[in-house]
PDB file of N, CA and C in Angstrom:
ATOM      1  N   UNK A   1      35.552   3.531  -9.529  1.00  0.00           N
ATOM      2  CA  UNK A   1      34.621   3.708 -10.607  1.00  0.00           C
ATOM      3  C   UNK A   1      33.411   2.820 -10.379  1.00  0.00           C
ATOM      4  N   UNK A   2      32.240   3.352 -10.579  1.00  0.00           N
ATOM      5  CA  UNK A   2      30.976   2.667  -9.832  1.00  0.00           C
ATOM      6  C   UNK A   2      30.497   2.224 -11.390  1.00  0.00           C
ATOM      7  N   UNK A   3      30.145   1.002 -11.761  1.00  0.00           N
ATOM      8  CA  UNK A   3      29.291   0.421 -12.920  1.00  0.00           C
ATOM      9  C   UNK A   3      27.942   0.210 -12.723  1.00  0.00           C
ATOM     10  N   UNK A   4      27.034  -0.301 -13.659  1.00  0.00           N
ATOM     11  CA  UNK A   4      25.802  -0.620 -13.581  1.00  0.00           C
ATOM     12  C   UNK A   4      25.053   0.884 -13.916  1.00  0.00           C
ATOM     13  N   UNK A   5      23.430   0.205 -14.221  1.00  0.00           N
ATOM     14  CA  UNK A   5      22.954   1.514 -15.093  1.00  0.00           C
ATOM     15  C   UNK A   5      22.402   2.038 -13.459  1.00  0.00           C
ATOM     16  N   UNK A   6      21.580   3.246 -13.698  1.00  0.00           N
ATOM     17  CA  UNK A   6      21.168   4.250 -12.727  1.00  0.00           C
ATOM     18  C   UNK A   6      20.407   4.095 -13.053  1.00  0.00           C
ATOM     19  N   UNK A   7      19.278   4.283 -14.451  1.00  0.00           N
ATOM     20  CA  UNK A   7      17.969   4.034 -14.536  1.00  0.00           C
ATOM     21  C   UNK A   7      16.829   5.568 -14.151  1.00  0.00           C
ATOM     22  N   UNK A   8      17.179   6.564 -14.063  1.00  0.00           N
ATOM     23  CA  UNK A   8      16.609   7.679 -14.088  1.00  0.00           C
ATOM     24  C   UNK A   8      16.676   8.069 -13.122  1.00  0.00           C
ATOM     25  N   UNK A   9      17.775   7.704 -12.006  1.00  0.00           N
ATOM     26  CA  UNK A   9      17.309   8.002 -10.383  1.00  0.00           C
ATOM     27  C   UNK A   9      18.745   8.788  -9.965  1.00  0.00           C
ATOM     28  N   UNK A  10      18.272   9.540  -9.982  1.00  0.00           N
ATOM     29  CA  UNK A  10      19.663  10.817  -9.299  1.00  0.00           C
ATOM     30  C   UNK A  10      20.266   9.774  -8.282  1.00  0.00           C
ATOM     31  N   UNK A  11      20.205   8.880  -7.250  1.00  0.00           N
ATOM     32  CA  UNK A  11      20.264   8.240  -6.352  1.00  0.00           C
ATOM     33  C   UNK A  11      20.712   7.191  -5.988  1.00  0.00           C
ATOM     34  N   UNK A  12      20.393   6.469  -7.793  1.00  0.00           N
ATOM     35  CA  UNK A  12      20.200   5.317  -7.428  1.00  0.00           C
ATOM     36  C   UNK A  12      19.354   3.901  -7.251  1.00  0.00           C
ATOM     37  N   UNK A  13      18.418   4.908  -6.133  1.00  0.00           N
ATOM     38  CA  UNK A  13      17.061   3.808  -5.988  1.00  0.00           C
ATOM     39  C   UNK A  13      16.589   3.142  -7.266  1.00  0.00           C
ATOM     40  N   UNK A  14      16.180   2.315  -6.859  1.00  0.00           N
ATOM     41  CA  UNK A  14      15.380   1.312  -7.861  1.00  0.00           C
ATOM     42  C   UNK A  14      13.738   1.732  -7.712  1.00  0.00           C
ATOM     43  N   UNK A  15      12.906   1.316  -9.044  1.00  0.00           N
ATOM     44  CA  UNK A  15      11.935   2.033  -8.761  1.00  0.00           C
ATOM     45  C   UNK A  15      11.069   0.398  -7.888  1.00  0.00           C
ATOM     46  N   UNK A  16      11.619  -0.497  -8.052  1.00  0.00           N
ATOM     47  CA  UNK A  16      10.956  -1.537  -7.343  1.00  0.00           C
ATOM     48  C   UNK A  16      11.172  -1.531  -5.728  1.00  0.00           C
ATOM     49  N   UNK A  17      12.188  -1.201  -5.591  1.00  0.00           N
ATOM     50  CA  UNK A  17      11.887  -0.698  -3.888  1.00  0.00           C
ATOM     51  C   UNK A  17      11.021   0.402  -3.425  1.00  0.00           C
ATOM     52  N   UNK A  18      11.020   1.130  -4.550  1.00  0.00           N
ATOM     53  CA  UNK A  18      10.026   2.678  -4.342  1.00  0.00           C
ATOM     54  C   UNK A  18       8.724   1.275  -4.112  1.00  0.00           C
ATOM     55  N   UNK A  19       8.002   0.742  -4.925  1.00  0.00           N
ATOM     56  CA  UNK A  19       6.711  -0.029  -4.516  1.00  0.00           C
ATOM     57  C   UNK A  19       6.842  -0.801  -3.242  1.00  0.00           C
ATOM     58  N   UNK A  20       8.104  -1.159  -3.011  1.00  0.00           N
ATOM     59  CA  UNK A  20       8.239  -2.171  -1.802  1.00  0.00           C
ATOM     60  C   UNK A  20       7.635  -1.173  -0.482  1.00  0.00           C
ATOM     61  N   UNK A  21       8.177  -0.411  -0.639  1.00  0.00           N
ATOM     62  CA  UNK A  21       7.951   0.494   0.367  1.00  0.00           C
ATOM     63  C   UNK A  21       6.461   1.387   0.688  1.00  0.00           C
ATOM     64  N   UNK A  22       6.007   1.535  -0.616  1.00  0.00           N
ATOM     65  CA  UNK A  22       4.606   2.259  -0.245  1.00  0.00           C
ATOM     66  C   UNK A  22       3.590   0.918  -0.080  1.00  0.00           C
ATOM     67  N   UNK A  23       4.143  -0.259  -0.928  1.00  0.00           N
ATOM     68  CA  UNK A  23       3.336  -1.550  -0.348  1.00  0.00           C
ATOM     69  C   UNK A  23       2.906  -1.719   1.178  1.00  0.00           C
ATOM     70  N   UNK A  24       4.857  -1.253   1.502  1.00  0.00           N
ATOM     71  CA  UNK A  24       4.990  -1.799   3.016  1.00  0.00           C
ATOM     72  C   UNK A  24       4.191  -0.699   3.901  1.00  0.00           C
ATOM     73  N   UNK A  25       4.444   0.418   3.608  1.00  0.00           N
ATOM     74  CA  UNK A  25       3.417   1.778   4.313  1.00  0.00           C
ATOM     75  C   UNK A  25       2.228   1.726   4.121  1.00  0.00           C
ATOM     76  N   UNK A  26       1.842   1.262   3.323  1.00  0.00           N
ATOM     77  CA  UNK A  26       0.281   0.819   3.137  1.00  0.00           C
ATOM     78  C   UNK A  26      -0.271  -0.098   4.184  1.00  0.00           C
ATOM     79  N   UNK A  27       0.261  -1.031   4.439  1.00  0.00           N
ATOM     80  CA  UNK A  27      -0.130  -1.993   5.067  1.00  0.00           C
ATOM     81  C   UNK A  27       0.403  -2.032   6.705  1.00  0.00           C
ATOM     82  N   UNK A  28       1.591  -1.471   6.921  1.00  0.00           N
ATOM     83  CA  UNK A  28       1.655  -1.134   8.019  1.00  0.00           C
ATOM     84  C   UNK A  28       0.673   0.320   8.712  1.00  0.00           C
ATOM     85  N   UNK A  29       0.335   0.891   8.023  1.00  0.00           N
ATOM     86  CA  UNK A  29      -0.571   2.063   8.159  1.00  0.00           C
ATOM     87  C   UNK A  29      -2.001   1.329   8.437  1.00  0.00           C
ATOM     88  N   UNK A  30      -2.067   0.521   7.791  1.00  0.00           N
ATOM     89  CA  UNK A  30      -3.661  -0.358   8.054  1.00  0.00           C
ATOM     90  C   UNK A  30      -3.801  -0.739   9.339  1.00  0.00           C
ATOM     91  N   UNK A  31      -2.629  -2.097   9.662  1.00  0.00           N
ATOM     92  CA  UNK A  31      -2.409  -2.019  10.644  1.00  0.00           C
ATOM     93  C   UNK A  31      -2.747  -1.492  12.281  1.00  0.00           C
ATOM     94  N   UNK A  32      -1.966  -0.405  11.883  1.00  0.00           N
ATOM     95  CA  UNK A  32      -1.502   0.907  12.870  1.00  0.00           C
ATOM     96  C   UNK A  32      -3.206   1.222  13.319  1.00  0.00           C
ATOM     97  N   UNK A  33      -4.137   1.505  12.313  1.00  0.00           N
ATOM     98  CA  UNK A  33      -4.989   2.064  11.954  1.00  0.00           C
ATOM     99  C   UNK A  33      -6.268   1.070  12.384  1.00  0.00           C
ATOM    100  N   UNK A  34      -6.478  -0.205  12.581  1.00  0.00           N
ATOM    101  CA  UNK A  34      -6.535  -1.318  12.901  1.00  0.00           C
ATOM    102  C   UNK A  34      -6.336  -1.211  14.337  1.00  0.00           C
ATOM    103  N   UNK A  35      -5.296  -1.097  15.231  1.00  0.00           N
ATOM    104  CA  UNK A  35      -4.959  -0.835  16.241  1.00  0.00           C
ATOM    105  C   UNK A  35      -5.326   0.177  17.432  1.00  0.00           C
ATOM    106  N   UNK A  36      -5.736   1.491  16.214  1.00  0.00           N
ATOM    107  CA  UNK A  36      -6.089   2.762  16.651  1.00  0.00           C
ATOM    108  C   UNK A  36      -7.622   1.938  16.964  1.00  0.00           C
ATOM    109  N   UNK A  37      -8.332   1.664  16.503  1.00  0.00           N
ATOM    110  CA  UNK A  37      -9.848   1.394  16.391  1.00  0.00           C
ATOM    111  C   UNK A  37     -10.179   0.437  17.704  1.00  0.00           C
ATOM    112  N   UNK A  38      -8.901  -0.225  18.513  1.00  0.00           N
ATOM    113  CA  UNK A  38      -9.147  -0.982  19.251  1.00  0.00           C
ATOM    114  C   UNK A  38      -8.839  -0.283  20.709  1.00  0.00           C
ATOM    115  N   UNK A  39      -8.168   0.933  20.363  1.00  0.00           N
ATOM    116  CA  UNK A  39      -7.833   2.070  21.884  1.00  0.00           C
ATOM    117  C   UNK A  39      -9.010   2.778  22.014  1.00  0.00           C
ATOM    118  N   UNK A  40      -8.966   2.936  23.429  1.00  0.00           N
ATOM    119  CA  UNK A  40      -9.932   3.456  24.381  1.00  0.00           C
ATOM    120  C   UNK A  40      -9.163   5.300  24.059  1.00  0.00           C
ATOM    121  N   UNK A  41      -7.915   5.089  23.972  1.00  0.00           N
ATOM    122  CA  UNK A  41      -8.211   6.855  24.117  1.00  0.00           C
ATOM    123  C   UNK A  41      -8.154   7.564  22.609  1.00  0.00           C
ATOM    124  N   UNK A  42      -8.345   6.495  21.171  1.00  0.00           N
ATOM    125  CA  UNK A  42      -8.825   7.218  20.051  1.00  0.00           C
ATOM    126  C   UNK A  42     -10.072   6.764  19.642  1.00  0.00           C
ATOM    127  N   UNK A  43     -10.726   6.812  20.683  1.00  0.00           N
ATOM    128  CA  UNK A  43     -12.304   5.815  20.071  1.00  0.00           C
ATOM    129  C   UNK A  43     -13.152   6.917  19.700  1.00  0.00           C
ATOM    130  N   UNK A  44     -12.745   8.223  20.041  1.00  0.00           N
ATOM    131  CA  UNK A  44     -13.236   9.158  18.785  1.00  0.00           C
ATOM    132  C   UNK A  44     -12.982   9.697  17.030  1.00  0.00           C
ATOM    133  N   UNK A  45     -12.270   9.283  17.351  1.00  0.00           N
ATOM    134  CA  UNK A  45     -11.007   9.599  16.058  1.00  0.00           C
ATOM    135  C   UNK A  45     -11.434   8.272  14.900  1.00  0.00           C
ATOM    136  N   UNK A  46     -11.071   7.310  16.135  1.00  0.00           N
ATOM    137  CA  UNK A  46     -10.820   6.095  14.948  1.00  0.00           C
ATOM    138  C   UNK A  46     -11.654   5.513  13.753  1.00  0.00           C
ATOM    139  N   UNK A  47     -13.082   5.849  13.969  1.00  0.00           N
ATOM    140  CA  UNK A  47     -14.077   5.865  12.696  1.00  0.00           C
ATOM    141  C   UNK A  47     -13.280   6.386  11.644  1.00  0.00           C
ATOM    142  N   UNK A  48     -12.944   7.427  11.203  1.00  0.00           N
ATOM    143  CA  UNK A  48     -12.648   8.404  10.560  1.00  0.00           C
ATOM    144  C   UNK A  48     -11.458   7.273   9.986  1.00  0.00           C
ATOM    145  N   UNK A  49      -9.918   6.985  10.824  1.00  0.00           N
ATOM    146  CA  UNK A  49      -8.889   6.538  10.283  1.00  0.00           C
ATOM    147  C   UNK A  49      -9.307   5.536   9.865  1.00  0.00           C
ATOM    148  N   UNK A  50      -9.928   4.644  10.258  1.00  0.00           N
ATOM    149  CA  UNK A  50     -10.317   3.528   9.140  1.00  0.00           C
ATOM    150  C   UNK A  50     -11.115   3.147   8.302  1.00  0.00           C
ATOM    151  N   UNK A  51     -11.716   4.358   8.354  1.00  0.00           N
ATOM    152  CA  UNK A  51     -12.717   3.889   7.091  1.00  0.00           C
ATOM    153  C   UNK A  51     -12.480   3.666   5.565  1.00  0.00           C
ATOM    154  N   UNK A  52     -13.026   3.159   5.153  1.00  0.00           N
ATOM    155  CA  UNK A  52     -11.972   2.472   3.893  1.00  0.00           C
ATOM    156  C   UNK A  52     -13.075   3.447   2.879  1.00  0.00           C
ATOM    157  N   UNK A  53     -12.121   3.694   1.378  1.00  0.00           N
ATOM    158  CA  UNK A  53     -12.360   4.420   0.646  1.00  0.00           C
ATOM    159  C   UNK A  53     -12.270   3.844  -0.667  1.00  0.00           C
ATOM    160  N   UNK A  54     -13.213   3.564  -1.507  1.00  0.00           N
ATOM    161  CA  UNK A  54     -13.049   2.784  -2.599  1.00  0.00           C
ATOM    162  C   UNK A  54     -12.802   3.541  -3.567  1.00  0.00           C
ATOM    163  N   UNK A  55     -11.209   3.499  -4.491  1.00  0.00           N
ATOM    164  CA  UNK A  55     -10.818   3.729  -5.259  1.00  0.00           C
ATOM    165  C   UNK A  55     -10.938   3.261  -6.206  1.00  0.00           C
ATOM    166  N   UNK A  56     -10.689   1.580  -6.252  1.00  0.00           N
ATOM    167  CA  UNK A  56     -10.840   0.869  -7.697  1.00  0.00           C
ATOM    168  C   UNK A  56     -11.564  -0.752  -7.394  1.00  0.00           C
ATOM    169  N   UNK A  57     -12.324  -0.971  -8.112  1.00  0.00           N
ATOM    170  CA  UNK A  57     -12.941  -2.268  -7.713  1.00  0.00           C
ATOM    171  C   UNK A  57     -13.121  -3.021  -8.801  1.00  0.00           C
ATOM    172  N   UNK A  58     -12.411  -4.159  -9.609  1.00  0.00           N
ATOM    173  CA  UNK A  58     -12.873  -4.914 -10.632  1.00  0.00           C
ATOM    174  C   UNK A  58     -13.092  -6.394 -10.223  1.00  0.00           C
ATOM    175  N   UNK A  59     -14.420  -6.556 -10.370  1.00  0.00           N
ATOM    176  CA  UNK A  59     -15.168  -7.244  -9.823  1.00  0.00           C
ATOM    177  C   UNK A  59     -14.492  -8.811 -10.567  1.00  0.00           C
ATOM    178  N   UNK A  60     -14.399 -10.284  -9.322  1.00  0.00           N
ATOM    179  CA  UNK A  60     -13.304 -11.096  -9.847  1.00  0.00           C
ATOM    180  C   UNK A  60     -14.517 -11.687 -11.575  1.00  0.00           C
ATOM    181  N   UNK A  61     -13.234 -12.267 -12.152  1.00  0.00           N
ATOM    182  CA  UNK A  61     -13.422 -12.897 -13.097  1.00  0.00           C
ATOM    183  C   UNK A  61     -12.992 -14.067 -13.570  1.00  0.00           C
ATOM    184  N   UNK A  62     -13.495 -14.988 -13.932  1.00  0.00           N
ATOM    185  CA  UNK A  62     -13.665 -16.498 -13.990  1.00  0.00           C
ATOM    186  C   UNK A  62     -13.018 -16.817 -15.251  1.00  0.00           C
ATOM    187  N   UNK A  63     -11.978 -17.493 -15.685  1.00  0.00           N
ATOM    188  CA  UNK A  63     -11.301 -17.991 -16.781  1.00  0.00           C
ATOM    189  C   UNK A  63     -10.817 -19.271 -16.517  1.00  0.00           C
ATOM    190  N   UNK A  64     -11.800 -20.229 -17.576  1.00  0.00           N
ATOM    191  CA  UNK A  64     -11.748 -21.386 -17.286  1.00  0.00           C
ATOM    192  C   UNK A  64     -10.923 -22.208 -18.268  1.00  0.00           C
ATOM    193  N   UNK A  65      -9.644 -22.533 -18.497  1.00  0.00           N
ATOM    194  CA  UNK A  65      -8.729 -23.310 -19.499  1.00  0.00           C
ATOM    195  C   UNK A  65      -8.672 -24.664 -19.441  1.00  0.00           C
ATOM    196  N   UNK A  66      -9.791 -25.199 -19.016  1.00  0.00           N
ATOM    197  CA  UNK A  66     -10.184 -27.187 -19.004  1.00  0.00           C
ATOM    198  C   UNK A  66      -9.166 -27.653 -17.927  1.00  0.00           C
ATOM    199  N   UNK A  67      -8.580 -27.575 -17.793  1.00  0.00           N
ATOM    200  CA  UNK A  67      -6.995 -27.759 -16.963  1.00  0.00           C
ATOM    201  C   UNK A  67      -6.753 -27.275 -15.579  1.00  0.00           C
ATOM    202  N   UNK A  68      -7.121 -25.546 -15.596  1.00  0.00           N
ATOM    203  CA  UNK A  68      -6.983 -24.637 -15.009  1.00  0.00           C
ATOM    204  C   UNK A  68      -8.135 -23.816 -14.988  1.00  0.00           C
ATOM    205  N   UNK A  69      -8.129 -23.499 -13.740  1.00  0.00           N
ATOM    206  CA  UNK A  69      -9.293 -22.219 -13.632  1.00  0.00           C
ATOM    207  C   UNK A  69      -8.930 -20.909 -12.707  1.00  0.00           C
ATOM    208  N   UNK A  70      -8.850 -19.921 -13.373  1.00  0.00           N
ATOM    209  CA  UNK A  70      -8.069 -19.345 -12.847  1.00  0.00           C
ATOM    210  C   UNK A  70      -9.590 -18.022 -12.376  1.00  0.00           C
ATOM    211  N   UNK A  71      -9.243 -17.391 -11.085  1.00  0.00           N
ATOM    212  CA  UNK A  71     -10.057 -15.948 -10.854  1.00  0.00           C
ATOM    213  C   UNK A  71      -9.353 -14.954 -10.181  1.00  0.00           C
ATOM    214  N   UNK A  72      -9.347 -14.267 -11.239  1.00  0.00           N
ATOM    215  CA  UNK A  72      -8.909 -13.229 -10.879  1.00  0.00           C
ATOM    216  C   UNK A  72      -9.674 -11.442 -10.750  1.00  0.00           C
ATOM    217  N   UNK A  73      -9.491 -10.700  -9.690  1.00  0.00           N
ATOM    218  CA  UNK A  73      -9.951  -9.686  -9.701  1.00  0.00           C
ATOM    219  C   UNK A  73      -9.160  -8.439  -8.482  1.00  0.00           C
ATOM    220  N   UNK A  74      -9.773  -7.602  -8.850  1.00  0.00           N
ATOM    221  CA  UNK A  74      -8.421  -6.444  -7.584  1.00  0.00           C
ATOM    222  C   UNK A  74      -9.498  -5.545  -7.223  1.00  0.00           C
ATOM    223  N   UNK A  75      -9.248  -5.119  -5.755  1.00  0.00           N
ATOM    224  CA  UNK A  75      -9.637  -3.949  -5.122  1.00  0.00           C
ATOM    225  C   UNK A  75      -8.985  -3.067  -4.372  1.00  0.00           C
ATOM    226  N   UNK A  76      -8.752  -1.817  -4.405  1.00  0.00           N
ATOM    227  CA  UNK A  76      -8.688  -0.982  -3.623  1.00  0.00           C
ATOM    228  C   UNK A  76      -8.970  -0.305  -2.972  1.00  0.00           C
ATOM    229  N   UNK A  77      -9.344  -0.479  -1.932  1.00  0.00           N
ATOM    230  CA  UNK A  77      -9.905   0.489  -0.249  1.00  0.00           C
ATOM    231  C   UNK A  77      -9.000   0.904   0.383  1.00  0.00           C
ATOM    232  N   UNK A  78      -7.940   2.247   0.681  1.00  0.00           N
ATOM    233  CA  UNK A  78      -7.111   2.565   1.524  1.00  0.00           C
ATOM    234  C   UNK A  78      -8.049   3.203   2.306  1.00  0.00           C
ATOM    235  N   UNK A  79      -7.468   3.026   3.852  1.00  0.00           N
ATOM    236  CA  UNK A  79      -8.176   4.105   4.421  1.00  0.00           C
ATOM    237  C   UNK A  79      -7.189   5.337   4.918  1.00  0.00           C
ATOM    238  N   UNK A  80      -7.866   6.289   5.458  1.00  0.00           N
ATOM    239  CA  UNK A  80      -6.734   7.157   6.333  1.00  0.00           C
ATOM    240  C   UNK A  80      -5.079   6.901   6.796  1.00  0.00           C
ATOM    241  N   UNK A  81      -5.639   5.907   7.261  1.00  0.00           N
ATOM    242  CA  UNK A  81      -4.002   5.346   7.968  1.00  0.00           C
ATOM    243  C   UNK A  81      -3.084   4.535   7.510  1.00  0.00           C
ATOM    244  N   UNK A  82      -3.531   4.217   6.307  1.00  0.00           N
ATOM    245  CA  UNK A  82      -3.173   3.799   4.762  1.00  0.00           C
ATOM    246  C   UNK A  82      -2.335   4.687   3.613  1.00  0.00           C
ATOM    247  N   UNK A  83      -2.998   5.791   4.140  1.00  0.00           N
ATOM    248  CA  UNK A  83      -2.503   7.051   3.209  1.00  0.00           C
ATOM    249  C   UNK A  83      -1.426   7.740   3.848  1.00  0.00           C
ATOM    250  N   UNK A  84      -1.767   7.737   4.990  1.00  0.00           N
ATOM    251  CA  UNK A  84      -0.594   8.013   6.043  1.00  0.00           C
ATOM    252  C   UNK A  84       0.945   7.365   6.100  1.00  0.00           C
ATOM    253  N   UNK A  85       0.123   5.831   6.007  1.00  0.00           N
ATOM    254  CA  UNK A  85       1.719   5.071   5.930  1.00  0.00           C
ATOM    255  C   UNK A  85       2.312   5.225   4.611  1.00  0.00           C
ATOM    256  N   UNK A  86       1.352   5.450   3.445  1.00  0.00           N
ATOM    257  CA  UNK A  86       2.080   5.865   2.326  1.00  0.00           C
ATOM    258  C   UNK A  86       3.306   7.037   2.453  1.00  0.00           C
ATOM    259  N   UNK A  87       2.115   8.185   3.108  1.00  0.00           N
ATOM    260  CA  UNK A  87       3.012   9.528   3.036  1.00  0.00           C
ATOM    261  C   UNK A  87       4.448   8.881   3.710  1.00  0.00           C
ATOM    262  N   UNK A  88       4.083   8.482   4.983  1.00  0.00           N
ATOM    263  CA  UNK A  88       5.559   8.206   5.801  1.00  0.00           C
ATOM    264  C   UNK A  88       6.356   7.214   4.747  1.00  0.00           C
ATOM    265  N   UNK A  89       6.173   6.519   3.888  1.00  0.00           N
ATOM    266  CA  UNK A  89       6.814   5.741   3.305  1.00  0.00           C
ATOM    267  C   UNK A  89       7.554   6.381   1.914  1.00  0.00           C
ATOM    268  N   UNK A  90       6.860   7.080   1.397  1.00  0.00           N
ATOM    269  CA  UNK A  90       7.963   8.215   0.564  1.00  0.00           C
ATOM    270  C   UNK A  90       8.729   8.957   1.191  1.00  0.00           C
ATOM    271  N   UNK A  91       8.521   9.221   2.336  1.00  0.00           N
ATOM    272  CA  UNK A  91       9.398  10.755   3.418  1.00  0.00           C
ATOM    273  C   UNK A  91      10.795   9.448   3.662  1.00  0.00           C
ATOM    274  N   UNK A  92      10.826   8.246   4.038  1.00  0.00           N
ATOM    275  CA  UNK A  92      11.508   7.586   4.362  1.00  0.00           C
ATOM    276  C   UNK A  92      12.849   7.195   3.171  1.00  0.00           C
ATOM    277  N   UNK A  93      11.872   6.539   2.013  1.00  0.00           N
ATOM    278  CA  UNK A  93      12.536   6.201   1.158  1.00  0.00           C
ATOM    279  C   UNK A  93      13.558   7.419   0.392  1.00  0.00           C
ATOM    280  N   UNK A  94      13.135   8.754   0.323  1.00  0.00           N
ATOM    281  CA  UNK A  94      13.795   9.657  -0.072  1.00  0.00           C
ATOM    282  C   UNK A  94      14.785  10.163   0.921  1.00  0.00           C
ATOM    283  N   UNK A  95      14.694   9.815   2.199  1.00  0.00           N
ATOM    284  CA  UNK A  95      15.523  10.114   2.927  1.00  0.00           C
ATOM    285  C   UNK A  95      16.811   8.732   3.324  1.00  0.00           C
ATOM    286  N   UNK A  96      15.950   7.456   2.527  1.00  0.00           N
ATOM    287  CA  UNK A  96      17.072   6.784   2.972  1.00  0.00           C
ATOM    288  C   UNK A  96      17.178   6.534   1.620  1.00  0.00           C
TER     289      UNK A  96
END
């Protein structure tokens, strides 16, 4: 008899490994993509895979608590090979 909740997942999975993983495909896709830009036999291609694509940009912000100063702000630029490691990173996780 198996205990513990399931949490909406036919499966199992946790949805925090689901992020671990498109984190991790994200960034290994950059990478990859990173790599491509430095070969001689995709030096046509590779413009294209890395060019970064601005999705979300909130520009940082300054919060100052006498004590502490904290700045915070987030951006998002995936590029091609970013999106890629995403895709491969759901095909994975659903398969493992």
């Amino acid at each position: 008899m198996r205990t513990g909740t399931n949490r909406g997942s036919s499966s199992g999975k946790s949805m925090g490994m689901m992020v671990l993983f498109l984190i991790t495909g994200a960034i290994v896709g950059g990478i990859l993509g990173e790599l491509a830009a430095n070969s001689s036999l995709l030096s046509g291609v590779a413009p294209y895979l890395i060019k970064p694509f601005p999705v979300f940009d909130l520009p940082p912000m300054a919060i100052n608590l006498y004590v502490i100063k904290l700045v915070v702000g987030f951006a998002l630029y995936p590029n091609l090979m970013s999106v890629l490691g995403i895709i491969a990173a759901i095909m994975l996780f659903r398969r493992f």
